[in-house]
C-alpha atoms as a PDB file:
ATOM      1  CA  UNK A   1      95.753 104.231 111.657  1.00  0.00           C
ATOM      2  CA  UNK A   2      97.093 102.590 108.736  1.00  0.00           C
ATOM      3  CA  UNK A   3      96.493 103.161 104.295  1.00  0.00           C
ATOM      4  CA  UNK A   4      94.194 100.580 103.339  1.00  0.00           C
ATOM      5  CA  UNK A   5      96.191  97.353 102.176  1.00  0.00           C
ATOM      6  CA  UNK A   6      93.989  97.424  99.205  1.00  0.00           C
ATOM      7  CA  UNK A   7      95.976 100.679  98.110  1.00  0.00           C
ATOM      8  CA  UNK A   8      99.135  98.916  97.412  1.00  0.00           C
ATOM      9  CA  UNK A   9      98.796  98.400  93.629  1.00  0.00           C
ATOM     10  CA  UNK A  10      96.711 101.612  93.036  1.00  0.00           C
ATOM     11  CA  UNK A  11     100.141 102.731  93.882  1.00  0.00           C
ATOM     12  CA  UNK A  12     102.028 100.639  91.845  1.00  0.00           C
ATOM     13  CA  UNK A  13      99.953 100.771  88.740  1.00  0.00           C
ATOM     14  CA  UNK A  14     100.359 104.877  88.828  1.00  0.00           C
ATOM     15  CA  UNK A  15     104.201 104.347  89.370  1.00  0.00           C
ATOM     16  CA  UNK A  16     104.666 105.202  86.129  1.00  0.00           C
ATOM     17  CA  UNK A  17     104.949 108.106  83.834  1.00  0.00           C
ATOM     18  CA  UNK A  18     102.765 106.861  81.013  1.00  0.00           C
ATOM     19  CA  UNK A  19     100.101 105.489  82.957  1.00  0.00           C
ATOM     20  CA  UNK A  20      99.792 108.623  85.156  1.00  0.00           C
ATOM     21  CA  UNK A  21      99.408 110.712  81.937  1.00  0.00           C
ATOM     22  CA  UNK A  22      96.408 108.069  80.584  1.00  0.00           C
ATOM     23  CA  UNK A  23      95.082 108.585  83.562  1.00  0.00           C
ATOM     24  CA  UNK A  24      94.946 112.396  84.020  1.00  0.00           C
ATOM     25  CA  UNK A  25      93.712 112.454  80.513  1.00  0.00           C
ATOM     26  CA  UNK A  26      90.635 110.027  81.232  1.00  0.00           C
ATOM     27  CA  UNK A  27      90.251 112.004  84.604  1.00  0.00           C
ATOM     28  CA  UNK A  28      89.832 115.127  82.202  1.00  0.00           C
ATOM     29  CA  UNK A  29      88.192 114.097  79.050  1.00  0.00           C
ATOM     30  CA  UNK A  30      85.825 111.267  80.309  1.00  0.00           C
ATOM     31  CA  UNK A  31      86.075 107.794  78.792  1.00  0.00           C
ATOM     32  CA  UNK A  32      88.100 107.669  75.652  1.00  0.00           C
ATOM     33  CA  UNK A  33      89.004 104.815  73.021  1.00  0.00           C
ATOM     34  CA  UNK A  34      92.681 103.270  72.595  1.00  0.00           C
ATOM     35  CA  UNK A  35      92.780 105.193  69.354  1.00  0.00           C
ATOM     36  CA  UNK A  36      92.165 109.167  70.947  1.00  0.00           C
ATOM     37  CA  UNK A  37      93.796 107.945  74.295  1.00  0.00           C
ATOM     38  CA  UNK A  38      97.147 107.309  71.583  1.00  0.00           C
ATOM     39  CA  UNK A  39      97.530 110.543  70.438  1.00  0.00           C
ATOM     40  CA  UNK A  40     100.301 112.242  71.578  1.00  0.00           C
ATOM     41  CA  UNK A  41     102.287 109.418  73.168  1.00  0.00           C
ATOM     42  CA  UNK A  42     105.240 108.258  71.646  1.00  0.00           C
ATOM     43  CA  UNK A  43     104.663 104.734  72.111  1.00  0.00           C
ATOM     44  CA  UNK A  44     102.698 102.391  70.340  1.00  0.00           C
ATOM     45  CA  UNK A  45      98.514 101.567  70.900  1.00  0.00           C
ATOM     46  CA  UNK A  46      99.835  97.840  71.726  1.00  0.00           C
ATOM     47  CA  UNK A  47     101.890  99.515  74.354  1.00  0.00           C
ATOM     48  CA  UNK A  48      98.943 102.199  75.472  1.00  0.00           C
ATOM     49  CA  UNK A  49      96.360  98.557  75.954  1.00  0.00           C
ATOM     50  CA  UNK A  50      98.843  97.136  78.330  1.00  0.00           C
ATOM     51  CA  UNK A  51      98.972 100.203  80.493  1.00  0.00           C
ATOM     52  CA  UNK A  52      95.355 100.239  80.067  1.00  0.00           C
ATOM     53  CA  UNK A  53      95.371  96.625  81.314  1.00  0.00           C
ATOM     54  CA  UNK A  54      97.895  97.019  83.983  1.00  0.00           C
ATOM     55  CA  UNK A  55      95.420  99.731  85.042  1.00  0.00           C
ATOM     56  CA  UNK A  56      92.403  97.987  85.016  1.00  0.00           C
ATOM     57  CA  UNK A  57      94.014  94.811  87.150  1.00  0.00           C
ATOM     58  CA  UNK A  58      94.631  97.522  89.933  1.00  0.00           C
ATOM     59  CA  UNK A  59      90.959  98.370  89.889  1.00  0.00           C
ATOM     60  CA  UNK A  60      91.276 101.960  88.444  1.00  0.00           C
ATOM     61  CA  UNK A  61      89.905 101.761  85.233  1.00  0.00           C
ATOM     62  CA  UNK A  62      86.980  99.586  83.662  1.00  0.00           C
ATOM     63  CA  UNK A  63      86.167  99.611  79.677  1.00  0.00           C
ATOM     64  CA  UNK A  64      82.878  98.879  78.399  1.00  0.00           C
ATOM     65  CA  UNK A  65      82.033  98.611  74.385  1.00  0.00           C
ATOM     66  CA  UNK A  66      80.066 101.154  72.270  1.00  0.00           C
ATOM     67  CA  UNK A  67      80.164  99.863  68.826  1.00  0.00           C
ATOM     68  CA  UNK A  68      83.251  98.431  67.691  1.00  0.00           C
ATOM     69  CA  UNK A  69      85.355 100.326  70.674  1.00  0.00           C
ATOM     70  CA  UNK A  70      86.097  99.883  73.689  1.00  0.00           C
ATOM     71  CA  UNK A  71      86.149 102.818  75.891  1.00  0.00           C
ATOM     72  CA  UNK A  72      87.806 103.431  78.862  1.00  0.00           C
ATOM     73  CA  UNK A  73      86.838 105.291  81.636  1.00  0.00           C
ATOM     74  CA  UNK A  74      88.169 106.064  85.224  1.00  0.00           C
ATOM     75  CA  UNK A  75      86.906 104.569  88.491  1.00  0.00           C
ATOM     76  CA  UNK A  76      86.673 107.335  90.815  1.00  0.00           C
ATOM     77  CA  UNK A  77      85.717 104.842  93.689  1.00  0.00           C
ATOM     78  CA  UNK A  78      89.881 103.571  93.455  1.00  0.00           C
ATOM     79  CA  UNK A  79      91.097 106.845  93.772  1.00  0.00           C
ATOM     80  CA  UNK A  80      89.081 107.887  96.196  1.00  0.00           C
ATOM     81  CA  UNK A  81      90.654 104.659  98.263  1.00  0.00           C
ATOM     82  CA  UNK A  82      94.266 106.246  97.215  1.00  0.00           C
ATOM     83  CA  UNK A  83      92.949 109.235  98.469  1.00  0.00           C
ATOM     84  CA  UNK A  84      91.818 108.122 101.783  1.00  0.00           C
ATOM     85  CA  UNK A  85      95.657 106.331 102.226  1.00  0.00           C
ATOM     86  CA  UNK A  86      97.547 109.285 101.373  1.00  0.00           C
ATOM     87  CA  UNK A  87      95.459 111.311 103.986  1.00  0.00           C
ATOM     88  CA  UNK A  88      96.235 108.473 106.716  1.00  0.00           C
ATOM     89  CA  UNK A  89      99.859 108.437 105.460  1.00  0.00           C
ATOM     90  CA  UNK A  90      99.709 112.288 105.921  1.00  0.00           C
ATOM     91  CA  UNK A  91      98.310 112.385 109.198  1.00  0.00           C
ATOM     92  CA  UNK A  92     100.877 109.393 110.821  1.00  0.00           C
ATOM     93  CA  UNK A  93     103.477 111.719 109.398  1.00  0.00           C
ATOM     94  CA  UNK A  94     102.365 114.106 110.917  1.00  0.00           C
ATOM     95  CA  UNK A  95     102.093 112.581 114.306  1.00  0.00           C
ATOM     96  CA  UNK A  96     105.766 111.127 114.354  1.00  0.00           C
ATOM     97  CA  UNK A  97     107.114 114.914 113.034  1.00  0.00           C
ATOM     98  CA  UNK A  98     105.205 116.166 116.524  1.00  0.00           C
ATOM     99  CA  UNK A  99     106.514 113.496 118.421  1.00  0.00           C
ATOM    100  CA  UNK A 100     110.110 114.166 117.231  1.00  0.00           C
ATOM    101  CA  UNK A 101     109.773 118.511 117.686  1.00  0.00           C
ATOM    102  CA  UNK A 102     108.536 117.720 121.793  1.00  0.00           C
ATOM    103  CA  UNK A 103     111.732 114.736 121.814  1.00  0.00           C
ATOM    104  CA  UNK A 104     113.467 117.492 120.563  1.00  0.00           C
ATOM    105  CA  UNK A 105     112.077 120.573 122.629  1.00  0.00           C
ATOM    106  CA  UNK A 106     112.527 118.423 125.890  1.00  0.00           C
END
């Protein structure tokens, strides 16, 4: 049982405040532009594309245009895969906890 290698920089790309708040907020609201997905952080919409980007490069998000926009929108495919690793994670953990409680018990 192992997390899917292809996890890795799902991980990565959500190790960070900012990006984990874009991405609750596209989880919640649907696809948004850079302009709504900018309000309320304190950085700048320069800074928002290149978590957007980061993102995107770790397969989570994909943006399409409508109009003069680009929206971005979540794919729930990716975190379905980081999902499925932190339930194999889980469940190893598990395992070696039992393991060490009947080493222990013995």
């Amino acid at each position: 049982m192992s997390a899917r290698p292809s996890a890795a920089p799902i991980f990565a790309a959500l190790g960070d405040e900012t990006r984990l708040r874009l991405i609750s907020r596209l989880c919640d609201e649907g696809p948004l532009s850079i302009t709504k997905l900018s309000v309320g952080f304190d950085v700048t919409r320069q800074a928002i594309t290149k978590h957007l980007y980061t993102m995107a490069d770790a397969g989570l998000l994909r943006s399409r245009r409508e109009g003069r926009e680009s929206l971005w929108e979540v794919r729930p495919e990716r975190l379905e895969d980081a999902r499925h690793s932190l339930e194999l994670i889980s469940k190893q953990w598990d395992h070696s906890l039992a393991r060490l409680k009947k080493l222990v018990e013995e």
